[in-house]
Protein backbone atom coordinates (compact mmCIF):
# COMPACT_ATOMS: atom_id res chain seq x y z
CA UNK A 1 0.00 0.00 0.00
CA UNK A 2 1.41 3.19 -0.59
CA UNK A 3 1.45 6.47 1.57
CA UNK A 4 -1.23 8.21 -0.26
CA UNK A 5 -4.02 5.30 0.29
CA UNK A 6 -2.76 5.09 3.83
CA UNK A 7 -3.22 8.52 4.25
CA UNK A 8 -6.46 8.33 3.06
CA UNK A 9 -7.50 5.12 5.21
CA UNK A 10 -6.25 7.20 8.22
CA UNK A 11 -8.68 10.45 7.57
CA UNK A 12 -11.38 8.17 6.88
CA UNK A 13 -11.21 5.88 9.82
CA UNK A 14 -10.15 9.37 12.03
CA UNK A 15 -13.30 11.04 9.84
CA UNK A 16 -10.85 13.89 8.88
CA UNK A 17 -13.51 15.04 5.68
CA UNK A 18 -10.87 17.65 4.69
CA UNK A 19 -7.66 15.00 4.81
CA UNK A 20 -10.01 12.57 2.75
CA UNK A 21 -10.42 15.22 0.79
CA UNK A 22 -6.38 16.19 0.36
CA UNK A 23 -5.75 12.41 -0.10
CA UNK A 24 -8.06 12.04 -2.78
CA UNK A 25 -6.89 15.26 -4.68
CA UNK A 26 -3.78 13.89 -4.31
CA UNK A 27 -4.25 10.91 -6.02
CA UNK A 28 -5.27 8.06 -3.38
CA UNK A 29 -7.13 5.40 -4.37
CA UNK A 30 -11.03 5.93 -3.45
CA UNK A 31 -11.24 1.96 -3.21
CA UNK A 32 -7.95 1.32 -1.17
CA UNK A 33 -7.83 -1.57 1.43
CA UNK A 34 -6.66 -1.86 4.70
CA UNK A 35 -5.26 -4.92 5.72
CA UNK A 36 -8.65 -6.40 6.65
CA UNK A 37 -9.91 -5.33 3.03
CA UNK A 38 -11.47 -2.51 5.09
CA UNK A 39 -12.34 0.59 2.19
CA UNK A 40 -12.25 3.86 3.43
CA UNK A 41 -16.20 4.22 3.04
CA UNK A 42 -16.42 1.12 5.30
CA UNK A 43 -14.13 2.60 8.12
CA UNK A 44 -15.93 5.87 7.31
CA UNK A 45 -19.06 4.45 7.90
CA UNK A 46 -18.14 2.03 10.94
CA UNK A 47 -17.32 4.71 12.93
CA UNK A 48 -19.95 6.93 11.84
CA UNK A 49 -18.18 9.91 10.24
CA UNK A 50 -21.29 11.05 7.77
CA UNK A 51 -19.19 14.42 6.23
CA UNK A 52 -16.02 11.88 5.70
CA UNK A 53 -18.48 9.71 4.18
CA UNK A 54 -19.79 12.04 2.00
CA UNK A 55 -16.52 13.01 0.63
CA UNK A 56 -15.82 9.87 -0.26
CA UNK A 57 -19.56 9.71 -2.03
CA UNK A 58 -18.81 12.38 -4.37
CA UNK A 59 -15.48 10.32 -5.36
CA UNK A 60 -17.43 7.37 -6.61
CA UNK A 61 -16.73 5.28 -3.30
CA UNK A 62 -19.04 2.25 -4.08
CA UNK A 63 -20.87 1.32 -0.44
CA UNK A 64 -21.33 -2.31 -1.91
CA UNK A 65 -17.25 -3.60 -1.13
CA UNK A 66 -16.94 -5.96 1.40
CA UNK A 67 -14.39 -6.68 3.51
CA UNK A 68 -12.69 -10.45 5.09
CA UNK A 69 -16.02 -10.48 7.02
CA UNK A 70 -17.94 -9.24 4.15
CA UNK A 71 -19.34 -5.92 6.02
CA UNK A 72 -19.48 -2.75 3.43
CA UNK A 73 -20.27 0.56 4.21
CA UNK A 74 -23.90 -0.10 3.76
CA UNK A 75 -24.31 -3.06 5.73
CA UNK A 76 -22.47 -1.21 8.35
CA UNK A 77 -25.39 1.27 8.81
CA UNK A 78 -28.22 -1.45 9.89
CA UNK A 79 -25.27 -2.78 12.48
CA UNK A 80 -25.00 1.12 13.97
CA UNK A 81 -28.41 2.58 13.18
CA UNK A 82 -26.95 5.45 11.95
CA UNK A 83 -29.91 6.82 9.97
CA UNK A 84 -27.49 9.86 8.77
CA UNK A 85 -24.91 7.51 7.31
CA UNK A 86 -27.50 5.15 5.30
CA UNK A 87 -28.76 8.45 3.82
CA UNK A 88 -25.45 9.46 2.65
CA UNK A 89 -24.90 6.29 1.48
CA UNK A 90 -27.70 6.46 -0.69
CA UNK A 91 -26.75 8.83 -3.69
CA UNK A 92 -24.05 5.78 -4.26
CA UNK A 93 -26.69 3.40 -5.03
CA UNK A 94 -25.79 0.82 -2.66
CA UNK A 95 -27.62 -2.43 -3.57
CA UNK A 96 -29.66 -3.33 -0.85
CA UNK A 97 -29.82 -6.94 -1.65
CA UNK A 98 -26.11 -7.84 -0.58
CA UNK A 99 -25.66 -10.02 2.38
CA UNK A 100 -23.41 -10.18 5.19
CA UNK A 101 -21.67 -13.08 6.30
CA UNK A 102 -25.06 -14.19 8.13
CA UNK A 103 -26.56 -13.88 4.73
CA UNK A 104 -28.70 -10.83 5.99
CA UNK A 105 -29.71 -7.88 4.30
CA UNK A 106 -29.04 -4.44 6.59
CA UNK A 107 -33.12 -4.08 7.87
CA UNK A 108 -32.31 -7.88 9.97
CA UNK A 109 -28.95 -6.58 12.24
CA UNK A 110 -30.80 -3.28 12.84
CA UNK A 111 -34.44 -4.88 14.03
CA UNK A 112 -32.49 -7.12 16.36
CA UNK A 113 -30.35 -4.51 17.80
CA UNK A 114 -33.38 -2.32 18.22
CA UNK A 115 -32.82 0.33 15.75
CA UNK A 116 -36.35 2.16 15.29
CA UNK A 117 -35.66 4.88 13.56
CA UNK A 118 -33.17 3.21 11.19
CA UNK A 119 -35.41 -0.07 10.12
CA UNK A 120 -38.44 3.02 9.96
CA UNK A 121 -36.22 4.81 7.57
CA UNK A 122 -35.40 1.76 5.40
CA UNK A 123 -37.82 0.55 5.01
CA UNK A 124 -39.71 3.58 3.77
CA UNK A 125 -36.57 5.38 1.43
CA UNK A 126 -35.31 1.89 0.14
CA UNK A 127 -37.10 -0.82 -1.46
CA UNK A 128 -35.34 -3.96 0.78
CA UNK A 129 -37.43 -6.99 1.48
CA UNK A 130 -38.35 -6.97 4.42
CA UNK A 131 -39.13 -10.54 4.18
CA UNK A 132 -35.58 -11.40 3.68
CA UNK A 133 -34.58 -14.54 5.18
CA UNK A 134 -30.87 -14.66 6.31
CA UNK A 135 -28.89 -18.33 6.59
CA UNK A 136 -30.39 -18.94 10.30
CA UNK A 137 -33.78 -19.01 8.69
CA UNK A 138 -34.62 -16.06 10.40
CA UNK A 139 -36.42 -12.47 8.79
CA UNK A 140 -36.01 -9.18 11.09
CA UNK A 141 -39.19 -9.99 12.39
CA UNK A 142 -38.08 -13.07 13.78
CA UNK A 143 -34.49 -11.49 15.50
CA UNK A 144 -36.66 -8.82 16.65
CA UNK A 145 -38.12 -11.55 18.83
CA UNK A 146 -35.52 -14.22 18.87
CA UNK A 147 -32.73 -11.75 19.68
CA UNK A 148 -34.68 -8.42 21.04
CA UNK A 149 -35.59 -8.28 24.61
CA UNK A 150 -39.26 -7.62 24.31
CA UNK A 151 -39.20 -4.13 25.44
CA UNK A 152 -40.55 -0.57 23.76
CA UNK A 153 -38.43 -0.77 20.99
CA UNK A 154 -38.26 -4.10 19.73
CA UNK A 155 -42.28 -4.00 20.07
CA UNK A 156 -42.17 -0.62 18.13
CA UNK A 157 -39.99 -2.22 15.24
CA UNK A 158 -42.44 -5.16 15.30
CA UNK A 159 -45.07 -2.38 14.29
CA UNK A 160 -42.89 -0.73 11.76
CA UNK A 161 -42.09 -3.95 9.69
CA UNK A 162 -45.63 -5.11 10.10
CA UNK A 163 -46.78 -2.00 8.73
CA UNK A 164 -43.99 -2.48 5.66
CA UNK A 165 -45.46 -5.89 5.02
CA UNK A 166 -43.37 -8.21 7.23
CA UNK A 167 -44.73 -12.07 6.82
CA UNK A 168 -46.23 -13.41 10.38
CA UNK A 169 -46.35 -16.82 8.59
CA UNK A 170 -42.66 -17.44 7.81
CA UNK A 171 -41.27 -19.92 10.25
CA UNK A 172 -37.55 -20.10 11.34
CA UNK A 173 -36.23 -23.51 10.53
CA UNK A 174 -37.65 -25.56 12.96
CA UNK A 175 -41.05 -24.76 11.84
CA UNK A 176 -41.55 -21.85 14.99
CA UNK A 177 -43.14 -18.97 13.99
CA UNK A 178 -42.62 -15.11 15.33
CA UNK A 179 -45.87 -15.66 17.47
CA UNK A 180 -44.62 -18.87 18.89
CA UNK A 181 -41.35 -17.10 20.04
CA UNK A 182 -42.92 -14.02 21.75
CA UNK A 183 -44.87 -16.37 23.74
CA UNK A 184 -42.65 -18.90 24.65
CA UNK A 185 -40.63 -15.50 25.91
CA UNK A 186 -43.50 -14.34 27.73
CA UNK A 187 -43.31 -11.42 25.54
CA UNK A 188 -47.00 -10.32 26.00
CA UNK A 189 -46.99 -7.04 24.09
CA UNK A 190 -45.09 -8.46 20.83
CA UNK A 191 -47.20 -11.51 21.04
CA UNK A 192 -50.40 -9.49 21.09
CA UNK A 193 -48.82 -7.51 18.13
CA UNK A 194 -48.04 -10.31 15.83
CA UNK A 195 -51.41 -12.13 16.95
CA UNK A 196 -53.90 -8.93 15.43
CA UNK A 197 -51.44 -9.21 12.40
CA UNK A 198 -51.56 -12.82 11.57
């Protein structure tokens, strides 16, 4: 790697916008890797520096290169909830069908992490499935309730992606439905949720 697409790793992952913007002008790569294949628009975006991010944008950064543990930049966002990085993200086109290494699309890590606003804003500027079904079997409705904790805003994001059309029917892999889990969780609220929606 040379010093320029270091330099430009650096003010990325540091979210210097005006050093990724000296870097670039000075000829850095806009697609350099670290040595975890990390882009600067991924480090940009896994640490949340939106103007950084932006920069990088305008260069022709694509959001869609993944890195060793296939994350990218857009991925990233449903992992932070970082509503103000997925919309700067967006004027790059990302392609919201790539998967992680979970074979998720971003609305599943950001439903079971409890990201309202985020899976809200989604869901309603993007056109991702929301019925996406990741290698576990499981859709964000399902982590919601497998891996949420029941409370406010897990039950809130049950709401939102029932609202955006989220499947009650669609089992995990051992035939157990969203319904099934909230109640075996005692998860009264979700349960009466995904009950009026089935």
């Amino acid at each position: 790697m040379d010093d320029l697409d270091r330099r430009l790793l650096d003010a990325a992952r540091s979210g210097a916008a005006a050093d990724v913007r000296a870097a670039l002008d000075a000829g850095a790569s806009v697609e350099a890797r670290d040595e975890k294949l990390r882009s600067p628009l991924l480090l940009a975006s896994l640490n949340d520096h939106v103007e950084a991010a932006q920069v990088l944008v305008a260069a022709g950064a694509d959001p869609n290169a993944q890195d060793h543990r296939r994350d990218s930049a857009w991925l990233v966002t449903g992992v932070t909830g970082s509503v103000a990085m997925m919309r700067a993200l967006l004027p790059a086109g990302p392609d919201v069908t790539v998967r992680n290494r979970y074979g998720g699309v971003s609305v599943i890590p950001a439903s079971e992490r409890g990201h309202v606003a985020y899976v809200r804003a989604v869901l309603k500027e993007t056109d991702i499935d929301v019925n996406h079904v990741n290698d576990l079997g499981w859709t964000a409705l399902l982590e919601a309730v497998i891996l949420g904790h029941g409370g406010t805003a897990h039950q809130e994001i049950i709401e939102v992606l029932l609202a955006a059309g989220a499947r009650t029917d669609l089992a995990d892999q051992d035939g157990v439905t969203a319904l099934e889990h909230a109640e075996s969780r005692g998860f009264r609220a979700m349960a009466e949720l995904l009950r009026a929606a089935a």
